[in-house]
C-alpha atoms as a PDB file:
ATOM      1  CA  UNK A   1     111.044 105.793  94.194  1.00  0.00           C
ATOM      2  CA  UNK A   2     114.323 107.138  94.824  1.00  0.00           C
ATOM      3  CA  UNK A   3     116.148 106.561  98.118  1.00  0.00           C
ATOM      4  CA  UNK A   4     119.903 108.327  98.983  1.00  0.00           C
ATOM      5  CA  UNK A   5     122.035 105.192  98.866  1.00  0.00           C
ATOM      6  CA  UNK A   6     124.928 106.672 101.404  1.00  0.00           C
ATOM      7  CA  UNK A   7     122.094 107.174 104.051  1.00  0.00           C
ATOM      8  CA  UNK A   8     120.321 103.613 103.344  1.00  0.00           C
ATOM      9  CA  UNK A   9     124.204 102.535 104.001  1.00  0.00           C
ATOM     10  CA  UNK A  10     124.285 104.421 107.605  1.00  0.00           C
ATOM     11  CA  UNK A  11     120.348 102.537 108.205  1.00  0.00           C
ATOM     12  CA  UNK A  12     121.246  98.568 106.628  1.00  0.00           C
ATOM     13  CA  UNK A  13     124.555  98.725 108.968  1.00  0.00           C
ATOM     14  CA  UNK A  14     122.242  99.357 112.410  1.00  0.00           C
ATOM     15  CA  UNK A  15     120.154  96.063 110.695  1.00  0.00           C
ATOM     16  CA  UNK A  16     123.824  94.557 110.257  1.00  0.00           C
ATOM     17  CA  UNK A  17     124.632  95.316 113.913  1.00  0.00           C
ATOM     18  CA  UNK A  18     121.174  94.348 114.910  1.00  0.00           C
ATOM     19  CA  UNK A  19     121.472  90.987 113.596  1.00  0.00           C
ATOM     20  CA  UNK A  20     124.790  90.387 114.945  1.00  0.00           C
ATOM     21  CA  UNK A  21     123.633  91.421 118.838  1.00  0.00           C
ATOM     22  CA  UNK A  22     120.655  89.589 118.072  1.00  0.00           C
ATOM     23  CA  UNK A  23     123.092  86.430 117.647  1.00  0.00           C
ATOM     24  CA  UNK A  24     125.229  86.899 120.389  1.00  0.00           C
ATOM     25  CA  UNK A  25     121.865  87.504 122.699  1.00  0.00           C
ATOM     26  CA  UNK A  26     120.053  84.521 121.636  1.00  0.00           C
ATOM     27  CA  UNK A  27     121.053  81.218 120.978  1.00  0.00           C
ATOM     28  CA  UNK A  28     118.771  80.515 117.936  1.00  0.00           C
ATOM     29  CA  UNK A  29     119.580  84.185 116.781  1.00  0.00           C
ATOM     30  CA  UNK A  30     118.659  83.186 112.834  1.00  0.00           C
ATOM     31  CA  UNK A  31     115.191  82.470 113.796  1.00  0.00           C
ATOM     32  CA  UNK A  32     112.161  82.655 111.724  1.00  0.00           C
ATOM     33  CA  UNK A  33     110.019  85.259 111.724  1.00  0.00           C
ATOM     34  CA  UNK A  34     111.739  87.163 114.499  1.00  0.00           C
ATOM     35  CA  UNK A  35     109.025  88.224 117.087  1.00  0.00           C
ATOM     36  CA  UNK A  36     108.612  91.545 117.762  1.00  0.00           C
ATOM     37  CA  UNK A  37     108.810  90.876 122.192  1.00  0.00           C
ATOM     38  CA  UNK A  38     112.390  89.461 121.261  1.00  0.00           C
ATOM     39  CA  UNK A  39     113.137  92.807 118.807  1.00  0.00           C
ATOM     40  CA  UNK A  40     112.287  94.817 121.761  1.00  0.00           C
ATOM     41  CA  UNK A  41     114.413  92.872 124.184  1.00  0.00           C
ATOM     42  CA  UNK A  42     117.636  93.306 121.844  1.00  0.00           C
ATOM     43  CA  UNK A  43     117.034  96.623 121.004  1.00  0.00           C
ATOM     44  CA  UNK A  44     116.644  97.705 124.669  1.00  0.00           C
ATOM     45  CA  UNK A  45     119.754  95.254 125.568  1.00  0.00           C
ATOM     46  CA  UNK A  46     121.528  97.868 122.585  1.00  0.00           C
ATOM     47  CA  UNK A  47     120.494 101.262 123.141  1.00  0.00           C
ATOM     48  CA  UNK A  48     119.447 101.328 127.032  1.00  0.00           C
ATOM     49  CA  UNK A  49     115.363 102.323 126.405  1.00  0.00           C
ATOM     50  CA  UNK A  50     111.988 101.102 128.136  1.00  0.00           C
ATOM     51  CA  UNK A  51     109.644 100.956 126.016  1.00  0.00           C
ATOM     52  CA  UNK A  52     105.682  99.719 126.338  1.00  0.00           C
ATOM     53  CA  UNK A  53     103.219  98.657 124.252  1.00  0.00           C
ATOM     54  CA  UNK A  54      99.424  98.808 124.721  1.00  0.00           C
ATOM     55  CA  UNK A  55      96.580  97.118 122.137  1.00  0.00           C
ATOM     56  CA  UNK A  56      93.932  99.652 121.499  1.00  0.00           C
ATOM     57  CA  UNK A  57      90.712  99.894 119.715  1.00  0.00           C
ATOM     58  CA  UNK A  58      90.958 102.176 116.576  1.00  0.00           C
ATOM     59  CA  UNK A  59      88.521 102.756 114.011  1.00  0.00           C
ATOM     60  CA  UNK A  60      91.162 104.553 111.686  1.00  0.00           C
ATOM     61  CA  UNK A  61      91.723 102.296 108.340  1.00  0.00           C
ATOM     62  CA  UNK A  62      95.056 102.119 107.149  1.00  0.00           C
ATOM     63  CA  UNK A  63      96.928 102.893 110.284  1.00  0.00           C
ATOM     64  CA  UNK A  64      98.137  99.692 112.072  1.00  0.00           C
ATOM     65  CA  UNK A  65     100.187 101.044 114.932  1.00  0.00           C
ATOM     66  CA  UNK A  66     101.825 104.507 116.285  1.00  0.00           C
ATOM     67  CA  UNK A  67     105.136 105.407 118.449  1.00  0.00           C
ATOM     68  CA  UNK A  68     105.076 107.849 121.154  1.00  0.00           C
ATOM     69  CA  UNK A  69     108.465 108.995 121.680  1.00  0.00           C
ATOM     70  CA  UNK A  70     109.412 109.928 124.920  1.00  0.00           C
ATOM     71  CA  UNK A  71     113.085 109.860 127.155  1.00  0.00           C
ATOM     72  CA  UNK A  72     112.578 106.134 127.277  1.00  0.00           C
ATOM     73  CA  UNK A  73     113.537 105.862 130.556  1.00  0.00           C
ATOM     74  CA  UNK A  74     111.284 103.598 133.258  1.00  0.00           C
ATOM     75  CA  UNK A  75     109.665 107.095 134.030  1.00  0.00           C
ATOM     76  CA  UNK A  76     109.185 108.007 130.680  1.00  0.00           C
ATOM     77  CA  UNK A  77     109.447 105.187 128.327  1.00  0.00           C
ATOM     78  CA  UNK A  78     108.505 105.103 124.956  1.00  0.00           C
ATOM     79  CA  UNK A  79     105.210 103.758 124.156  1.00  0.00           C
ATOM     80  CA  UNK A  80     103.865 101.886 121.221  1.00  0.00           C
ATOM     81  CA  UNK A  81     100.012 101.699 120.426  1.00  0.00           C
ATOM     82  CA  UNK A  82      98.889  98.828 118.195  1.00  0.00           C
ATOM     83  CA  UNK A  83      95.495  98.661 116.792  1.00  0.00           C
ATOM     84  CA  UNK A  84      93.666  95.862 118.319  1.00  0.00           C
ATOM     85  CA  UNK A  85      92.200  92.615 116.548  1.00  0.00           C
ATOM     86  CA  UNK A  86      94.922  92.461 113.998  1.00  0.00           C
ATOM     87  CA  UNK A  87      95.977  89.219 113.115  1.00  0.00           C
ATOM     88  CA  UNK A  88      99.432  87.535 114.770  1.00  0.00           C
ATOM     89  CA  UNK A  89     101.865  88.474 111.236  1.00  0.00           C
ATOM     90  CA  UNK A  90     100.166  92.528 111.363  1.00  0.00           C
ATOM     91  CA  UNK A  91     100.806  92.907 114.786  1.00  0.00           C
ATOM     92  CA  UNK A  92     103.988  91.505 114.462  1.00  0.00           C
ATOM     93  CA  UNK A  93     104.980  93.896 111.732  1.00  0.00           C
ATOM     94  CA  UNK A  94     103.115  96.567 112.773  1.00  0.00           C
ATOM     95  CA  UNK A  95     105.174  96.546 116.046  1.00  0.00           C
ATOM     96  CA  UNK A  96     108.424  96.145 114.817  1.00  0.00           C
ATOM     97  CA  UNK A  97     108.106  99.008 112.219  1.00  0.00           C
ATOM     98  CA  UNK A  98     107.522 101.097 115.784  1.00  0.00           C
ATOM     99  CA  UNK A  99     110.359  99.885 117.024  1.00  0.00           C
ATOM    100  CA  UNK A 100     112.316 100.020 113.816  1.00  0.00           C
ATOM    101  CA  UNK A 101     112.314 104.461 114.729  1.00  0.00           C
ATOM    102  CA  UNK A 102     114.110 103.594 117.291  1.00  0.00           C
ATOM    103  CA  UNK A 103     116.735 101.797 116.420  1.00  0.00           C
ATOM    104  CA  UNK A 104     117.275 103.784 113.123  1.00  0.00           C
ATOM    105  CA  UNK A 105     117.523 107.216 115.591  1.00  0.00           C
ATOM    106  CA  UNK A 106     120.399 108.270 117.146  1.00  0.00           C
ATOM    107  CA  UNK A 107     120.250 108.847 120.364  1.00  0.00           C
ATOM    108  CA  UNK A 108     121.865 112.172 119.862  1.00  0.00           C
ATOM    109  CA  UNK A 109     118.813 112.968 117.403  1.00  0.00           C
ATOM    110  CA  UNK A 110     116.161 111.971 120.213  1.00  0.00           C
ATOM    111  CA  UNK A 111     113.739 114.479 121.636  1.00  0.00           C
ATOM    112  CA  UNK A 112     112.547 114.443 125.497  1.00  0.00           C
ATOM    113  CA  UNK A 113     109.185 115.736 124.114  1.00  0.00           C
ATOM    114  CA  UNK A 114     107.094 113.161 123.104  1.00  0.00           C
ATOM    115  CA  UNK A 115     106.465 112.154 119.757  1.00  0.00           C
ATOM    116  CA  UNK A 116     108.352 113.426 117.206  1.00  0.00           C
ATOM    117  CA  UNK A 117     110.240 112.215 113.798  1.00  0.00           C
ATOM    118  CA  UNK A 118     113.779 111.700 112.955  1.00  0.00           C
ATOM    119  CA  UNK A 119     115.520 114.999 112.621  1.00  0.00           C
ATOM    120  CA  UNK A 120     116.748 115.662 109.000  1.00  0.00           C
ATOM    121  CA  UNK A 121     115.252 112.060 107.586  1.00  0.00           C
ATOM    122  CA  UNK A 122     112.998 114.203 104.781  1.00  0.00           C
ATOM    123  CA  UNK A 123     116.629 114.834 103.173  1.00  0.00           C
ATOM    124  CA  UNK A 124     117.065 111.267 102.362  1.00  0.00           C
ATOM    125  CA  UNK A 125     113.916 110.266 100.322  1.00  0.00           C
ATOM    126  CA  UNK A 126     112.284 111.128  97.340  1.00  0.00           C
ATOM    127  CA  UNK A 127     108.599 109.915  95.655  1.00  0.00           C
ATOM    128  CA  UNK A 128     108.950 109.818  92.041  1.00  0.00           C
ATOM    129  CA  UNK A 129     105.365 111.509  90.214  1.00  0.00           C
ATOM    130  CA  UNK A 130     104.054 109.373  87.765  1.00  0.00           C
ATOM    131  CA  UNK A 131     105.513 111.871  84.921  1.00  0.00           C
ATOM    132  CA  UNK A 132     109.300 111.065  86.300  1.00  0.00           C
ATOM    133  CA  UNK A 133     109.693 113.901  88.490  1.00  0.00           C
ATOM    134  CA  UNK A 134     111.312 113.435  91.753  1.00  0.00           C
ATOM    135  CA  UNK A 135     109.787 115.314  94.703  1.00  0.00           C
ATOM    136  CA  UNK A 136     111.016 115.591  98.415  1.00  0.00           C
ATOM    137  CA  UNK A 137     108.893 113.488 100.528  1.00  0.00           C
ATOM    138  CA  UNK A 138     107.205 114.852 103.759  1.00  0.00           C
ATOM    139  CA  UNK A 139     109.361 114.001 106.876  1.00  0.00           C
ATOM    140  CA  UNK A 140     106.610 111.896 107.712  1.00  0.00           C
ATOM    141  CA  UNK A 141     106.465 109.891 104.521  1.00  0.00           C
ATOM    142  CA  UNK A 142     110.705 109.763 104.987  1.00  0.00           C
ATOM    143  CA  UNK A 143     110.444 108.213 108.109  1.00  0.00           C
ATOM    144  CA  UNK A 144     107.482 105.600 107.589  1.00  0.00           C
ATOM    145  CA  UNK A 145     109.380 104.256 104.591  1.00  0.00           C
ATOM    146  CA  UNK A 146     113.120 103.961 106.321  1.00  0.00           C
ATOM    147  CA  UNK A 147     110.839 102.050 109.169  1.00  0.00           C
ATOM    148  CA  UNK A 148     109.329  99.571 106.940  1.00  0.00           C
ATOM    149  CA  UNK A 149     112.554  98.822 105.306  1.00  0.00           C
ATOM    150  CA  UNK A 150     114.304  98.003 108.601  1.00  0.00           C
ATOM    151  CA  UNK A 151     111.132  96.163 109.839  1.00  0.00           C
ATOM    152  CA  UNK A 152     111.430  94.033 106.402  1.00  0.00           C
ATOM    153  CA  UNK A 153     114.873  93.754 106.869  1.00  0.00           C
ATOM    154  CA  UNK A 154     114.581  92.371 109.927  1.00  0.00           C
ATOM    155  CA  UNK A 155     111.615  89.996 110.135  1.00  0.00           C
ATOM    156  CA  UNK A 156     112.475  88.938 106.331  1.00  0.00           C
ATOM    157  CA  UNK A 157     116.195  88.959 106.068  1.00  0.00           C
ATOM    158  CA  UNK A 158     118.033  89.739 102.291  1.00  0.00           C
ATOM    159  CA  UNK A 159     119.149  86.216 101.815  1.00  0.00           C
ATOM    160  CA  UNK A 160     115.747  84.547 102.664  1.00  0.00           C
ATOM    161  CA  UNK A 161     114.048  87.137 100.160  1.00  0.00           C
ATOM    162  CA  UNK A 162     116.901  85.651  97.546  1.00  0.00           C
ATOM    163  CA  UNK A 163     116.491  82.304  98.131  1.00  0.00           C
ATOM    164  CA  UNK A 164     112.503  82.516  97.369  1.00  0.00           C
ATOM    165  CA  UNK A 165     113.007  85.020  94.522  1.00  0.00           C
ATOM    166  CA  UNK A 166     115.227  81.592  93.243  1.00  0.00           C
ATOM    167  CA  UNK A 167     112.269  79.362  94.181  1.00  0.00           C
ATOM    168  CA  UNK A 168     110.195  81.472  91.583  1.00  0.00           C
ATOM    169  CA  UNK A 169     111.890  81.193  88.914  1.00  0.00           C
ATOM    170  CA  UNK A 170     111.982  77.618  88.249  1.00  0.00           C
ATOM    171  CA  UNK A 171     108.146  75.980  87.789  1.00  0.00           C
ATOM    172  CA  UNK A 172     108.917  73.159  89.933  1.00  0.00           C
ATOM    173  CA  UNK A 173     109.682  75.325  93.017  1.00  0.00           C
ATOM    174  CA  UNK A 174     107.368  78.096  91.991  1.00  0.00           C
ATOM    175  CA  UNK A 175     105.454  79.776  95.242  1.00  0.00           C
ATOM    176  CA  UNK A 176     102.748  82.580  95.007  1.00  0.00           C
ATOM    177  CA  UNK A 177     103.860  85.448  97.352  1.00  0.00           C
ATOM    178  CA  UNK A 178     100.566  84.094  99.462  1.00  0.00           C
ATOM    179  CA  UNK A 179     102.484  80.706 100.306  1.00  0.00           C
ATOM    180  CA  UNK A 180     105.262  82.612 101.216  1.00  0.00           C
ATOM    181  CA  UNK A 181     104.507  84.643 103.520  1.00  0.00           C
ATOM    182  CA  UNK A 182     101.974  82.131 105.103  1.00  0.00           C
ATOM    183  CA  UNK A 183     105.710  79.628 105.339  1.00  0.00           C
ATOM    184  CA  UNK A 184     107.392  82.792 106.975  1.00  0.00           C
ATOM    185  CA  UNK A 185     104.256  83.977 108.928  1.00  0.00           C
ATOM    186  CA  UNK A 186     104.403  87.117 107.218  1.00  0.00           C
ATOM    187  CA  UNK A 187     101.911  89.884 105.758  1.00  0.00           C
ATOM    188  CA  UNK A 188     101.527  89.358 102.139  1.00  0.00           C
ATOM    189  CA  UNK A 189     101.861  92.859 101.398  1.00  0.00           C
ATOM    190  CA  UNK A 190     105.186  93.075 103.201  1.00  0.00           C
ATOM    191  CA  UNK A 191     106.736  90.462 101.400  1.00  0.00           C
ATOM    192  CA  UNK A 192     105.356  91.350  98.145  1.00  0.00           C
ATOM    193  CA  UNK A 193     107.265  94.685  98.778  1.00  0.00           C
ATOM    194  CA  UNK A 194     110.611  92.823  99.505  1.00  0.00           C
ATOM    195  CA  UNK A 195     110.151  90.665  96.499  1.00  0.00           C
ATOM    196  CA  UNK A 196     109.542  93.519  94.368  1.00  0.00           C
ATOM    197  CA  UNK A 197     112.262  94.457  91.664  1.00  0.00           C
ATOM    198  CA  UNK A 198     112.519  97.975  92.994  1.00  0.00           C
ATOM    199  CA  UNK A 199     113.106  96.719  96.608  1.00  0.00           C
ATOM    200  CA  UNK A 200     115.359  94.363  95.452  1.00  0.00           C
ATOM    201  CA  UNK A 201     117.404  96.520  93.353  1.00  0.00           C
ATOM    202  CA  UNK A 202     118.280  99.042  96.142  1.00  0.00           C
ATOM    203  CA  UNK A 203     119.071  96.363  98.729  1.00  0.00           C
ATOM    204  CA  UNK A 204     121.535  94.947  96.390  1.00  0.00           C
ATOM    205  CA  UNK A 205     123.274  98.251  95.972  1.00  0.00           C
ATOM    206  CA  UNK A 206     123.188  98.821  99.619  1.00  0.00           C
ATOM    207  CA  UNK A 207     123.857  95.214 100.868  1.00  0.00           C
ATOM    208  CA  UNK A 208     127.132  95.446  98.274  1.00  0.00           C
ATOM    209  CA  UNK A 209     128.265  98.475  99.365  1.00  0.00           C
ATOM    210  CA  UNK A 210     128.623  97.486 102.688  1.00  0.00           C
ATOM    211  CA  UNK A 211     130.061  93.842 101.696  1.00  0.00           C
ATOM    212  CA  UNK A 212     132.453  95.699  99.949  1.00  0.00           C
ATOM    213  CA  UNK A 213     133.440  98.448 102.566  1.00  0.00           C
ATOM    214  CA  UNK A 214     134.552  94.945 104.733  1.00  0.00           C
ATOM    215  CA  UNK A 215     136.272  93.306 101.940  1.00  0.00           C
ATOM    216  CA  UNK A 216     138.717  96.738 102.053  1.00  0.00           C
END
């Protein structure tokens, strides 16, 4: 997998600035996992949106929640549809990855037309084959990933990922990526992603770009 480190910049600083309204919005603004009602209130707080989200029954495998992007205003808000009967960490995730679109999109880039994908996002990731060869992703693909990686980011921050990557590597503090996530309420597969060497490897290129853009 090979993601265009300039643009992950331009995504991990809206996390930065996120987290940092997040803090100055809440009192307990490090809090553990961050719930996705309380995303949704800082993110509207931010970028002036209404947004709604509705449970529904689904049959579809695989698919855990959709956006519907519309002008996000109280006549038009954006809407969020999340499979019903997941459990309390997969709903959680599922709707903050929605929610994630939004706050990666400009608001420039938004469309008045309902659903649609972030303009130009397909430029900015690649899927390597399995015989080495990079290919563009879809703009679909583009867009799911860059959501997942903010919704990580932001339920799972970088230096709680570090500190249990530490845990593992020492027998006495040694945790299965099951106990994890059930200490963080978490899905398993999500932080099995952010635990991963790849995923590690590209948000300490990104997080140290930025830390050094601030130390100049």
């Amino acid at each position: 997998m090979i993601v265009d480190l300039d643009y992950a910049v331009k995504v991990f600083k809206k996390i930065r600035n996120f987290r940092q309204h997040h803090k100055d919005y809440w009192l307990n603004g490090e809090q553990i996992p961050l719930m996705w009602d309380r995303v949704a209130a800082v993110a509207k707080d931010m970028y002036e949106f209404e947004i709604k989200v509705f449970e529904v029954s689904a049959s579809v495998t695989g698919i855990l929640g959709t956006l519907l992007r519309y002008d996000g205003t109280k006549e038009k808000p954006h809407i969020i549809l999340v499979r019903a009967g997941l459990s309390e960490e997969h709903k959680n995730f599922a709707i903050t990855k929605e929610l994630s679109h939004l706050i990666i999109d400009e608001r420039e880039d938004w469309s008045p037309d309902g659903p649609s994908v972030i303009k130009g996002m397909h430029t900015h990731f690649l899927l390597e084959k399995s015989d080495g060869v990079a290919i563009r992703a879809t703009k679909t693909t583009a867009s799911e990933a860059f959501a997942e990686f903010v919704a990580t980011q932001l339920l799972y921050p970088y230096h709680i990922q570090k500190g249990d990557i530490q845990k593992r590597r020492h027998p006495e503090t040694y945790k299965t990526v099951r106990k994890i996530a059930l200490e963080h309420k978490l899905p398993a597969v999500m932080v099995e992603m952010a635990l991963s060497d790849w995923y590690q490897t590209m948000c300490e290129q990104v997080w140290g770009i930025i830390e050094n853009e601030n130390n100049t």
